[in-house]
PDB file of N, CA and C in Angstrom:
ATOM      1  N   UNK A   1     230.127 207.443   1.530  1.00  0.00           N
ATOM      2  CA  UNK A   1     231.417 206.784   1.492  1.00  0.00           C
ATOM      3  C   UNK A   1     231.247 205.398   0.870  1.00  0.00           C
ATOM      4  N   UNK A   2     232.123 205.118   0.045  1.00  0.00           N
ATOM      5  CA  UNK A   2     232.287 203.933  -0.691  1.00  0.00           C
ATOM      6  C   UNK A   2     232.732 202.747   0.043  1.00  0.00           C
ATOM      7  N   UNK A   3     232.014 201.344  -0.088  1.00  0.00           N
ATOM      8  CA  UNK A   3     232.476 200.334   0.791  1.00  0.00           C
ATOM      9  C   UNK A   3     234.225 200.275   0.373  1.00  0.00           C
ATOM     10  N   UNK A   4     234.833 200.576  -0.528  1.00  0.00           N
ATOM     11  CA  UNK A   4     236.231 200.464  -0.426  1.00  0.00           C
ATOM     12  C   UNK A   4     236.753 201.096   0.344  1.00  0.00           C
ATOM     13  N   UNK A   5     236.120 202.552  -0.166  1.00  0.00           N
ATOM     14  CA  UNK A   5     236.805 203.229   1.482  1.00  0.00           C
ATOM     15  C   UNK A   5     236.772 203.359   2.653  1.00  0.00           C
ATOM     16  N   UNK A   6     235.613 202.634   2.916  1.00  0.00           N
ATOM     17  CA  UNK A   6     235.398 202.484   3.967  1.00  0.00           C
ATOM     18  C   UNK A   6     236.789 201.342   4.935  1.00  0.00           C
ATOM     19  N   UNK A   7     236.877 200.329   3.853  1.00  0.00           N
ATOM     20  CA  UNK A   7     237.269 199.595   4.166  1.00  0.00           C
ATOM     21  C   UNK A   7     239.241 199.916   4.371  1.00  0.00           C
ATOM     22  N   UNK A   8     239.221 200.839   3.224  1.00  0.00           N
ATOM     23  CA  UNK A   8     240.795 201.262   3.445  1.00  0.00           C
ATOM     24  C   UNK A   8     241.326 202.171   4.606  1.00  0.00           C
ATOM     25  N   UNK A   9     239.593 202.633   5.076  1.00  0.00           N
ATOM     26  CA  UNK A   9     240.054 203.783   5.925  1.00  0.00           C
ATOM     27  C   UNK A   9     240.210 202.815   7.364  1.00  0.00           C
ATOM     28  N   UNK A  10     239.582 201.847   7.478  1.00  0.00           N
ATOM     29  CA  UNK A  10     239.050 200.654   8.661  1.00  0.00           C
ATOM     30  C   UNK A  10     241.100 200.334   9.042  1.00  0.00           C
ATOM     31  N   UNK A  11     241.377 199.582   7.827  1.00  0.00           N
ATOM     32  CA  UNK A  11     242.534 199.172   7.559  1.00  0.00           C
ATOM     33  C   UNK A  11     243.673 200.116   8.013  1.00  0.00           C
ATOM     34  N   UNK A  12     243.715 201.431   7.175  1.00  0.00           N
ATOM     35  CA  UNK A  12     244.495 202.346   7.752  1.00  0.00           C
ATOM     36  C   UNK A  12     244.534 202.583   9.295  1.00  0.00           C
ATOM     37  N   UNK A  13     243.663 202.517  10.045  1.00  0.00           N
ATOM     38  CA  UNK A  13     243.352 203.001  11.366  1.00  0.00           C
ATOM     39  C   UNK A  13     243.919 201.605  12.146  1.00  0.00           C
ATOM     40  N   UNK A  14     243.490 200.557  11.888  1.00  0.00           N
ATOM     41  CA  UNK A  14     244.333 199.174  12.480  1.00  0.00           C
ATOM     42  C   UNK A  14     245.562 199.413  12.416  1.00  0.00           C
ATOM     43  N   UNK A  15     246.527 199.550  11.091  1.00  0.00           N
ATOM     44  CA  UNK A  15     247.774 200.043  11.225  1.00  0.00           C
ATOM     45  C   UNK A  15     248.649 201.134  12.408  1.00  0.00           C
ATOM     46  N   UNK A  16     247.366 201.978  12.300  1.00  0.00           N
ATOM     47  CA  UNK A  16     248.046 202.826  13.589  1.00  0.00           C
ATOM     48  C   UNK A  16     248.130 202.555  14.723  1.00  0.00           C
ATOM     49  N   UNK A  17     246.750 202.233  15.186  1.00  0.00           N
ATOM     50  CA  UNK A  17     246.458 201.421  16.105  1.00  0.00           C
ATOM     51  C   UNK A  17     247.472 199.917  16.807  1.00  0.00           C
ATOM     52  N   UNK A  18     247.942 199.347  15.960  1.00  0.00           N
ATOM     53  CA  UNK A  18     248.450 198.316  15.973  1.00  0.00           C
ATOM     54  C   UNK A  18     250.130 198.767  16.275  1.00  0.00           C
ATOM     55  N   UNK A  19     250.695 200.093  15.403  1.00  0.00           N
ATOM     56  CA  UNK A  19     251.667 200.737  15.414  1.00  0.00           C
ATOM     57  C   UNK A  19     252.062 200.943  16.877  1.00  0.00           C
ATOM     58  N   UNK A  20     250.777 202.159  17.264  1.00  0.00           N
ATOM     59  CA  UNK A  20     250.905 202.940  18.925  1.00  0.00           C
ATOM     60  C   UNK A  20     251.301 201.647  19.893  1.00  0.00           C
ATOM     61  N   UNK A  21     250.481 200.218  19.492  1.00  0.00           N
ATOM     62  CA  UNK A  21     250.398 199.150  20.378  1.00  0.00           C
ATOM     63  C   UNK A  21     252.132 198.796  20.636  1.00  0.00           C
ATOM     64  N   UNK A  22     252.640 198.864  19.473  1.00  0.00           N
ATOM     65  CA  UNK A  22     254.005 197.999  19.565  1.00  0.00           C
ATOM     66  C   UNK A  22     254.974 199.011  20.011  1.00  0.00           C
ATOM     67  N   UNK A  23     254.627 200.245  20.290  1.00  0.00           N
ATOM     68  CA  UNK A  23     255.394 201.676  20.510  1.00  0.00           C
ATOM     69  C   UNK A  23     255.517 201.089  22.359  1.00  0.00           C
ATOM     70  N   UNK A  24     253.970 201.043  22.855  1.00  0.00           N
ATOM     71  CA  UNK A  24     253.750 200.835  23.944  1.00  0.00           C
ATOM     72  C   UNK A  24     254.252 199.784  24.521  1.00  0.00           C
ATOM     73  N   UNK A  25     254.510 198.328  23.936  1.00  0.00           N
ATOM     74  CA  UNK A  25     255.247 197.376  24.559  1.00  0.00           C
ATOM     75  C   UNK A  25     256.786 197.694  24.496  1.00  0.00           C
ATOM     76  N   UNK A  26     257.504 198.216  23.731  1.00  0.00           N
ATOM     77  CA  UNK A  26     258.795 198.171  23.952  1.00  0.00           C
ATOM     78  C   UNK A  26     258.902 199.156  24.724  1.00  0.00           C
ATOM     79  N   UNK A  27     258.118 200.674  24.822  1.00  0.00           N
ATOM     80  CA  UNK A  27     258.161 201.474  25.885  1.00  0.00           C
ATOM     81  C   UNK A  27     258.082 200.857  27.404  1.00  0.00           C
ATOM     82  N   UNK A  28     257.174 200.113  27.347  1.00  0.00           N
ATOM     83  CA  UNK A  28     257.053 199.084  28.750  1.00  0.00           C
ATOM     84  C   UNK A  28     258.344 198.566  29.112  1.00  0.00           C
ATOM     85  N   UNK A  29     258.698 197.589  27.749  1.00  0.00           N
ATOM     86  CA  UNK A  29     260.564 196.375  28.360  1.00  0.00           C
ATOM     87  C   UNK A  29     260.684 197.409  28.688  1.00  0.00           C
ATOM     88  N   UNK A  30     261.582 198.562  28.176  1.00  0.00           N
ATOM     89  CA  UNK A  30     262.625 199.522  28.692  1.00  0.00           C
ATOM     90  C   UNK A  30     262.265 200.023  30.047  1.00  0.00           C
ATOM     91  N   UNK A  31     260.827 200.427  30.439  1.00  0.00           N
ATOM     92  CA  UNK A  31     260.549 200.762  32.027  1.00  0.00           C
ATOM     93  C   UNK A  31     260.568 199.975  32.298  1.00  0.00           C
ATOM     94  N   UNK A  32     259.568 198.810  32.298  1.00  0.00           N
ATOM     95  CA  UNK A  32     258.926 197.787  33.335  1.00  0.00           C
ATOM     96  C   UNK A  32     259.906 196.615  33.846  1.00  0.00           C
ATOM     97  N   UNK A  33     260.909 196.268  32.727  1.00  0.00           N
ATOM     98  CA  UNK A  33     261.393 194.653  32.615  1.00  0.00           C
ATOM     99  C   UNK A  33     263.036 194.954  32.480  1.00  0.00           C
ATOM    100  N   UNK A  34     263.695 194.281  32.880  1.00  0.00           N
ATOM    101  CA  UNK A  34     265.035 193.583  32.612  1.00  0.00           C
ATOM    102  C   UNK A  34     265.751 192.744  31.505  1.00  0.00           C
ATOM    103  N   UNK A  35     265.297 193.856  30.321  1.00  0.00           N
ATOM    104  CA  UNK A  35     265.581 192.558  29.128  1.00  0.00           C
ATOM    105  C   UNK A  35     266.411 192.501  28.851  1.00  0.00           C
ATOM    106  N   UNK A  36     268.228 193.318  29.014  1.00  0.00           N
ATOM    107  CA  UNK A  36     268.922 193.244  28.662  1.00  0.00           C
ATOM    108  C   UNK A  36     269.638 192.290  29.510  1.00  0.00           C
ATOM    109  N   UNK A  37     269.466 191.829  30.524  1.00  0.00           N
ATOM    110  CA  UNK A  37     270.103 190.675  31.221  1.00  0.00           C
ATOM    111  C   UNK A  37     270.252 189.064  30.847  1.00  0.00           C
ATOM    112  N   UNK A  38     269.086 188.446  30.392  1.00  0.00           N
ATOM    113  CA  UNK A  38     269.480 187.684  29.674  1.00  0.00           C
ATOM    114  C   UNK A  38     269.365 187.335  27.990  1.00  0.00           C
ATOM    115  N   UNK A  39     269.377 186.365  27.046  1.00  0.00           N
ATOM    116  CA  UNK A  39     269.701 186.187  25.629  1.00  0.00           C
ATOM    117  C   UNK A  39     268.139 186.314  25.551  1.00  0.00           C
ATOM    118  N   UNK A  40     267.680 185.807  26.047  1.00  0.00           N
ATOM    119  CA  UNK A  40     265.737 185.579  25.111  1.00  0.00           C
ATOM    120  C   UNK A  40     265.256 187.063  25.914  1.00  0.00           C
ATOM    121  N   UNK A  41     265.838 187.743  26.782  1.00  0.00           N
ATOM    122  CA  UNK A  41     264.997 188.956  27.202  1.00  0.00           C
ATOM    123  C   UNK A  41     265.687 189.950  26.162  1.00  0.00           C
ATOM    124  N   UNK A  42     266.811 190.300  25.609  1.00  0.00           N
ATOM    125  CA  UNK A  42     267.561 190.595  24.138  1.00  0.00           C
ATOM    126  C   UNK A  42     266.768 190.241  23.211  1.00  0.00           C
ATOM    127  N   UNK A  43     266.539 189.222  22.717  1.00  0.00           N
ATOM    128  CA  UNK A  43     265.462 188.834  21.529  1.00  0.00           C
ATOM    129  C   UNK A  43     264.480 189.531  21.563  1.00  0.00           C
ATOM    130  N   UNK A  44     264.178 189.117  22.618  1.00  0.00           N
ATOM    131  CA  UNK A  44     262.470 190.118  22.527  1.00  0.00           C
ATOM    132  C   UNK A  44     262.149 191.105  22.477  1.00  0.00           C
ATOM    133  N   UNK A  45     263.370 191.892  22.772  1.00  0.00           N
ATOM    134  CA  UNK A  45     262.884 193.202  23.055  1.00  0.00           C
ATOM    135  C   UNK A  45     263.541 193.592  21.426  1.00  0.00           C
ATOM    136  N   UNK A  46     264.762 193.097  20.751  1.00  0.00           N
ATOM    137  CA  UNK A  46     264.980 193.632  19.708  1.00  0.00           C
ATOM    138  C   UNK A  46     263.846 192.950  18.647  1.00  0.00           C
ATOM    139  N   UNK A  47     263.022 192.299  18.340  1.00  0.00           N
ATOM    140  CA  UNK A  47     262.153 191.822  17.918  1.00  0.00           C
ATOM    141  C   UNK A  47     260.964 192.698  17.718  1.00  0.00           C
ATOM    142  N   UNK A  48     260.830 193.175  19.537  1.00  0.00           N
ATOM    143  CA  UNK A  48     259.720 194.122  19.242  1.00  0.00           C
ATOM    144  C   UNK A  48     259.713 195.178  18.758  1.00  0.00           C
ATOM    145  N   UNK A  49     261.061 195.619  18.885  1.00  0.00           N
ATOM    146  CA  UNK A  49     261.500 196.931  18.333  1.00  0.00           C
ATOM    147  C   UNK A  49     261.700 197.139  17.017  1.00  0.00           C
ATOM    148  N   UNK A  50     261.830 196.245  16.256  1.00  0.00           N
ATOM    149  CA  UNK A  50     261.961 195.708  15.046  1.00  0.00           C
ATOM    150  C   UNK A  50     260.787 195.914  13.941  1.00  0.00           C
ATOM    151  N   UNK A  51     259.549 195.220  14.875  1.00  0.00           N
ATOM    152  CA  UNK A  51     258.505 195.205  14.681  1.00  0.00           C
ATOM    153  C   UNK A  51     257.229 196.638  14.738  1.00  0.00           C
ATOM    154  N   UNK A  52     257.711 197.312  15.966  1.00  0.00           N
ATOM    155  CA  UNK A  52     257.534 198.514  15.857  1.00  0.00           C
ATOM    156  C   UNK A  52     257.541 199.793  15.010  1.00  0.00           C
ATOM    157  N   UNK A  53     258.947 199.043  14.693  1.00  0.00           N
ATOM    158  CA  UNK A  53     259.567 200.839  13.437  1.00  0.00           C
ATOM    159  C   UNK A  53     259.275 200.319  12.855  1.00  0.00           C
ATOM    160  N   UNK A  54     259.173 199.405  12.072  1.00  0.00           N
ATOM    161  CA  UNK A  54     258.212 198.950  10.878  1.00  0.00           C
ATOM    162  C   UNK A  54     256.849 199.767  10.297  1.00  0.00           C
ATOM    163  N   UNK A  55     256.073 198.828  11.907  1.00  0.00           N
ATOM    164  CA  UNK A  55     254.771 199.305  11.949  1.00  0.00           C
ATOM    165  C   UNK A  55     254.700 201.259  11.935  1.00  0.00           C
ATOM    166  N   UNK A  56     255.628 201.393  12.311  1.00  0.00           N
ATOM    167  CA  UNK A  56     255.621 203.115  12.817  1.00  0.00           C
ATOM    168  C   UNK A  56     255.721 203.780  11.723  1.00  0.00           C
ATOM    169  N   UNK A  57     256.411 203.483  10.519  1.00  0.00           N
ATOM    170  CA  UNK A  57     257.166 203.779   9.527  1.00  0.00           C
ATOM    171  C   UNK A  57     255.297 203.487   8.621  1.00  0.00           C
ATOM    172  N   UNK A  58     254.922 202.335   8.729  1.00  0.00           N
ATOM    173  CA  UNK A  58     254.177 202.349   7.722  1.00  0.00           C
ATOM    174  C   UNK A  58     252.837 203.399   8.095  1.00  0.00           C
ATOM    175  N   UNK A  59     252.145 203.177   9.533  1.00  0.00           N
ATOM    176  CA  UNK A  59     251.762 204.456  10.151  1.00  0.00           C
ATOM    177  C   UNK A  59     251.802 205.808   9.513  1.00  0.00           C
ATOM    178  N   UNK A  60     253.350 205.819   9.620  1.00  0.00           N
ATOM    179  CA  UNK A  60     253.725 207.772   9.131  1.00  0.00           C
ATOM    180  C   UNK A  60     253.261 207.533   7.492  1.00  0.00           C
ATOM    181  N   UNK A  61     253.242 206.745   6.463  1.00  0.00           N
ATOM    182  CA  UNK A  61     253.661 206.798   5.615  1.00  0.00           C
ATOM    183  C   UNK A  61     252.053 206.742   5.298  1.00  0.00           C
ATOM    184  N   UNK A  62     251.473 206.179   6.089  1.00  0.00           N
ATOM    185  CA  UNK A  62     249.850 206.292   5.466  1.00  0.00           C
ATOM    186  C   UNK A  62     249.221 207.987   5.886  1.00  0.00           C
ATOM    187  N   UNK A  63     249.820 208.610   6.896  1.00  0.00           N
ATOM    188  CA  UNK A  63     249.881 210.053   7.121  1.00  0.00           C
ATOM    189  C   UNK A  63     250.432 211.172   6.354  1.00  0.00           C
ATOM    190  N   UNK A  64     251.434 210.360   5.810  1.00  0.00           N
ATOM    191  CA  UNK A  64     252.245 211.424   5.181  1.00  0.00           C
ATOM    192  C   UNK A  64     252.514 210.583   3.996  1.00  0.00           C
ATOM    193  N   UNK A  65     252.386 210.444   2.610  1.00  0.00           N
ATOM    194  CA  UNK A  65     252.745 209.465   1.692  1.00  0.00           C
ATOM    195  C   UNK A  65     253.476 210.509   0.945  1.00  0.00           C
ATOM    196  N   UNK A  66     253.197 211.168   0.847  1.00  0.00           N
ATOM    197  CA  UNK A  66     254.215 212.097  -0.209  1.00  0.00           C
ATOM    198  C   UNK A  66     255.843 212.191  -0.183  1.00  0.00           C
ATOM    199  N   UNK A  67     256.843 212.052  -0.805  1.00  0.00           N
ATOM    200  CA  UNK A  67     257.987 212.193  -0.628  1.00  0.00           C
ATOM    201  C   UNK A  67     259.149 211.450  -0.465  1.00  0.00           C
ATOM    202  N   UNK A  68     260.386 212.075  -0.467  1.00  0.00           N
ATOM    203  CA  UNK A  68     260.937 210.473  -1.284  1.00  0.00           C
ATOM    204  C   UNK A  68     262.094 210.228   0.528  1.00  0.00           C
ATOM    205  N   UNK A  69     261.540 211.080   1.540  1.00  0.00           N
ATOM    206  CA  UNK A  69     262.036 211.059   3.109  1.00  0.00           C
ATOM    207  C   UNK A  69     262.425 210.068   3.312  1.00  0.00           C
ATOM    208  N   UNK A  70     261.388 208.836   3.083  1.00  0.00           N
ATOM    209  CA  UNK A  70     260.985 207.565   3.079  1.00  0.00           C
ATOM    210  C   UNK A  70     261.818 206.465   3.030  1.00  0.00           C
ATOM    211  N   UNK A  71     262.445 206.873   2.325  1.00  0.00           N
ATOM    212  CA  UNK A  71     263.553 205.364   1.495  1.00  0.00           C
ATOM    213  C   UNK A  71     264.785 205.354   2.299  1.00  0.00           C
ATOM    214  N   UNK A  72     265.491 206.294   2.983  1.00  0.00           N
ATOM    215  CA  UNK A  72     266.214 205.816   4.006  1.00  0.00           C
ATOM    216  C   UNK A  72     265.633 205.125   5.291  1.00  0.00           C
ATOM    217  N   UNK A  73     264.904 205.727   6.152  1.00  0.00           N
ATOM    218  CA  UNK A  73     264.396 204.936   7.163  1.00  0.00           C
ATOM    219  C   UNK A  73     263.655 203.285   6.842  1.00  0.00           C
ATOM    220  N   UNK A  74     262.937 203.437   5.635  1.00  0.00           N
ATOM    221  CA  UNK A  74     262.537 202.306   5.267  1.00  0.00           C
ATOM    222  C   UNK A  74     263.618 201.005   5.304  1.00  0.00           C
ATOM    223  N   UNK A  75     264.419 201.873   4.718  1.00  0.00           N
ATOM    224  CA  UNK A  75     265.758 200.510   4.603  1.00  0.00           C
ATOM    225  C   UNK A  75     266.252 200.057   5.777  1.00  0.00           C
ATOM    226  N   UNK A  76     266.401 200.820   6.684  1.00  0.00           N
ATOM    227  CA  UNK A  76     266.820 200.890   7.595  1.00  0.00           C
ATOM    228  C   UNK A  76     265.858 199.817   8.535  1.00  0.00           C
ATOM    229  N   UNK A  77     265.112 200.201   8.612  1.00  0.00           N
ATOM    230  CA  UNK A  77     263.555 199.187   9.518  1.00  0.00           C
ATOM    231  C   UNK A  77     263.478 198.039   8.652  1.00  0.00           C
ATOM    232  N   UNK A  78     263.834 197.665   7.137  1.00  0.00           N
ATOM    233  CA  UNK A  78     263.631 196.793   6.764  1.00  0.00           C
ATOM    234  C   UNK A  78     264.495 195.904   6.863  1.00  0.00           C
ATOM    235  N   UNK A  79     265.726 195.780   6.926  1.00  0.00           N
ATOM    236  CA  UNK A  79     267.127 195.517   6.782  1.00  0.00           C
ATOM    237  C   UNK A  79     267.405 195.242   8.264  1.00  0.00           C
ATOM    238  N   UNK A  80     266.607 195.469   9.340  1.00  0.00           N
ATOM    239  CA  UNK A  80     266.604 194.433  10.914  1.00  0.00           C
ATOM    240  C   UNK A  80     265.744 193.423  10.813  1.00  0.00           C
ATOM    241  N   UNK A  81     264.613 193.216  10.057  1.00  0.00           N
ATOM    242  CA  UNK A  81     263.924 192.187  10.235  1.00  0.00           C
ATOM    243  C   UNK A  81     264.184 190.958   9.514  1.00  0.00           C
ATOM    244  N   UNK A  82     265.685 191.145   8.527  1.00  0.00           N
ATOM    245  CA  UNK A  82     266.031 189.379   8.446  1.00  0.00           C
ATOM    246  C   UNK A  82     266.785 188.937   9.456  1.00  0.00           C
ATOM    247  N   UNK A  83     267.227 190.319  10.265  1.00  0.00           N
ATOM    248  CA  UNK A  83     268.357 189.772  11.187  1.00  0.00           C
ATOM    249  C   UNK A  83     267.775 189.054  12.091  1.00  0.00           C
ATOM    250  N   UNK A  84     266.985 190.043  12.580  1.00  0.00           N
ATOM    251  CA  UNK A  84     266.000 189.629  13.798  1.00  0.00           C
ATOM    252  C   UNK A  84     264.853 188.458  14.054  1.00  0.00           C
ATOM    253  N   UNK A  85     264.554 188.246  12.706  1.00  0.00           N
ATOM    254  CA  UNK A  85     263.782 186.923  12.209  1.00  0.00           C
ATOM    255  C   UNK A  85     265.083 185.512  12.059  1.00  0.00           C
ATOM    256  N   UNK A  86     266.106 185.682  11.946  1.00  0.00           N
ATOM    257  CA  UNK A  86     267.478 184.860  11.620  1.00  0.00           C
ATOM    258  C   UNK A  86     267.546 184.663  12.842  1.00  0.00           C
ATOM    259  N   UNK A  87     267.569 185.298  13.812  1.00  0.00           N
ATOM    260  CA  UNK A  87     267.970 185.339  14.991  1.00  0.00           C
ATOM    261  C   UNK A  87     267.057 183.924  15.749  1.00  0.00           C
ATOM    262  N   UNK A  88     265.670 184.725  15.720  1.00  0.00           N
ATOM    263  CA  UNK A  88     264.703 183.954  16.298  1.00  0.00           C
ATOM    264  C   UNK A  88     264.710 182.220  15.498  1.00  0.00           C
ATOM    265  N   UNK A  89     265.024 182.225  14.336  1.00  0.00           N
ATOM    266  CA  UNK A  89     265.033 181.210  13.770  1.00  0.00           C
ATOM    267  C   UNK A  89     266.378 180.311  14.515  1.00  0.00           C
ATOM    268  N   UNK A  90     267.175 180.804  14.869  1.00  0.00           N
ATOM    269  CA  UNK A  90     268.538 180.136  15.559  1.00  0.00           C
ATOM    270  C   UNK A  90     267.989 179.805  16.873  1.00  0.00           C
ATOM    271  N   UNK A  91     267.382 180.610  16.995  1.00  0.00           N
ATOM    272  CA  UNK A  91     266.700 180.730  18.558  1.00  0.00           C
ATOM    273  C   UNK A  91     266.266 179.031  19.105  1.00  0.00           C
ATOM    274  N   UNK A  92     264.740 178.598  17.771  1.00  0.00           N
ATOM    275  CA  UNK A  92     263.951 178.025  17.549  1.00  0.00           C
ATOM    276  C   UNK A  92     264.969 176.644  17.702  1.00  0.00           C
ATOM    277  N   UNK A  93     265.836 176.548  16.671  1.00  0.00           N
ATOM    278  CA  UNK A  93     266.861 175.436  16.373  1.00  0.00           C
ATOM    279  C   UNK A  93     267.153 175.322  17.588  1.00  0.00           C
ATOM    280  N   UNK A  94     268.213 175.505  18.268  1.00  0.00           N
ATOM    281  CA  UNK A  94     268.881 175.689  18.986  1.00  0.00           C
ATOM    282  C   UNK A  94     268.134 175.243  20.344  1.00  0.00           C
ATOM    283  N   UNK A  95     266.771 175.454  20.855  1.00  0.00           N
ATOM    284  CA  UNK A  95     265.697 175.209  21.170  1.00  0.00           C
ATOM    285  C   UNK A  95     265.348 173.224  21.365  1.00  0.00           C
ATOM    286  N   UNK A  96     265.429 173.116  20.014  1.00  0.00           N
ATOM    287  CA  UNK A  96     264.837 172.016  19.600  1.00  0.00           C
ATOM    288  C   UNK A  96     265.752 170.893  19.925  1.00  0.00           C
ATOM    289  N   UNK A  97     267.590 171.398  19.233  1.00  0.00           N
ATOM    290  CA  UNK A  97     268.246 170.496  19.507  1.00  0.00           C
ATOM    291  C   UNK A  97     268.648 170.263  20.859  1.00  0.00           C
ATOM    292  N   UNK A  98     268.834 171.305  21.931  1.00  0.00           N
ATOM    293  CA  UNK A  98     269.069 170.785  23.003  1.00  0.00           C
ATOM    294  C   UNK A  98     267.994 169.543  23.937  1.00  0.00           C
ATOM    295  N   UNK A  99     266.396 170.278  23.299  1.00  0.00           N
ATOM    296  CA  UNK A  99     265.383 168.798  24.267  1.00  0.00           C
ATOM    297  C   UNK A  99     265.518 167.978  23.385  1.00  0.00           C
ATOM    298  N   UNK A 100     265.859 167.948  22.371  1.00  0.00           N
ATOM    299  CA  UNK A 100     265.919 166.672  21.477  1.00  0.00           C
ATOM    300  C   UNK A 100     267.428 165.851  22.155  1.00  0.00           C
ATOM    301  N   UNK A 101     268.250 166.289  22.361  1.00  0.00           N
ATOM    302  CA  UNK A 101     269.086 165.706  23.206  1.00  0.00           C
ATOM    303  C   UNK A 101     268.858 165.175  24.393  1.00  0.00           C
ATOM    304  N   UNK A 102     268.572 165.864  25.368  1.00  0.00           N
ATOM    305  CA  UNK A 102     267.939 165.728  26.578  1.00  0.00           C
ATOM    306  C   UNK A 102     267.080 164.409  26.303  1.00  0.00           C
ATOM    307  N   UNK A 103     265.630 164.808  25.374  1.00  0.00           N
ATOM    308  CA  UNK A 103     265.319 163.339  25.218  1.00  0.00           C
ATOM    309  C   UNK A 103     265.712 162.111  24.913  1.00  0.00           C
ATOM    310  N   UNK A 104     267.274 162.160  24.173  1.00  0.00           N
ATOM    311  CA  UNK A 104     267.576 160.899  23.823  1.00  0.00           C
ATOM    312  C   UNK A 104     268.504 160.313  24.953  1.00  0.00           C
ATOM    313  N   UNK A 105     268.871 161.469  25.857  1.00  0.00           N
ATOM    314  CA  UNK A 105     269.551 160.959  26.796  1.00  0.00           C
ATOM    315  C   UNK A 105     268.738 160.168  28.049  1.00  0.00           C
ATOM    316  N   UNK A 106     267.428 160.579  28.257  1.00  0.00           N
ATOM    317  CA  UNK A 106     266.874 159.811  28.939  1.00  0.00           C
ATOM    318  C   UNK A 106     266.088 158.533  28.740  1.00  0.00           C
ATOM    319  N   UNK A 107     266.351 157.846  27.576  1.00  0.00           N
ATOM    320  CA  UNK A 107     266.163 156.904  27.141  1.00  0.00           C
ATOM    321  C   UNK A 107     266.504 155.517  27.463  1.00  0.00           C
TER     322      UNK A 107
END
């Protein structure tokens, strides 16, 4: 085996690996946790989920590359992660300006 392939096959297997991982945490919120109760337990869990079909999608696609199946779901998994990244970015703001207030009020 060729050090490239070695290395693509190393790579490929992290992907899955990494895939099953993010399958398993949002499988968890939905048993384990209460995320739909408040706004940042919502984030997270659509975040991870986000992050998941992604990963899942690219997974299948290193399993199965052939075919043009692909291009709907793709869009689909791709086309949540500006939302969901927009989101978190409002998140962040929103975050900042309230202790940034807070701090100037205790001044």
């Amino acid at each position: 085996m060729a050090e490239g392939d070695l290395v693509h096959l190393i790579g490929s297997l992290l992907v899955v690996v990494t895939a099953l991982l993010a399958i398993a945490c949002v499988a968890a919120q939905v048993l384990l946790a209460r995320w739909w109760e408040t706004s940042a337990g919502r984030h997270v869990f659509a975040f991870q989920a986000v992050l998941a079909a992604c990963l899942s999608l690219w997974a299948v696609r290193l399993l199965f590359p052939a075919g043009d199946w692909f291009q709907i779901p793709r869009l689909v998994a791709f086309a949540l992660v500006p939302w969901v990244l927009a989101w978190r970015f409002l998140i962040i703001v929103q975050t900042w300006r309230t202790r940034r207030r807070q701090r100037e009020e205790h001044r």
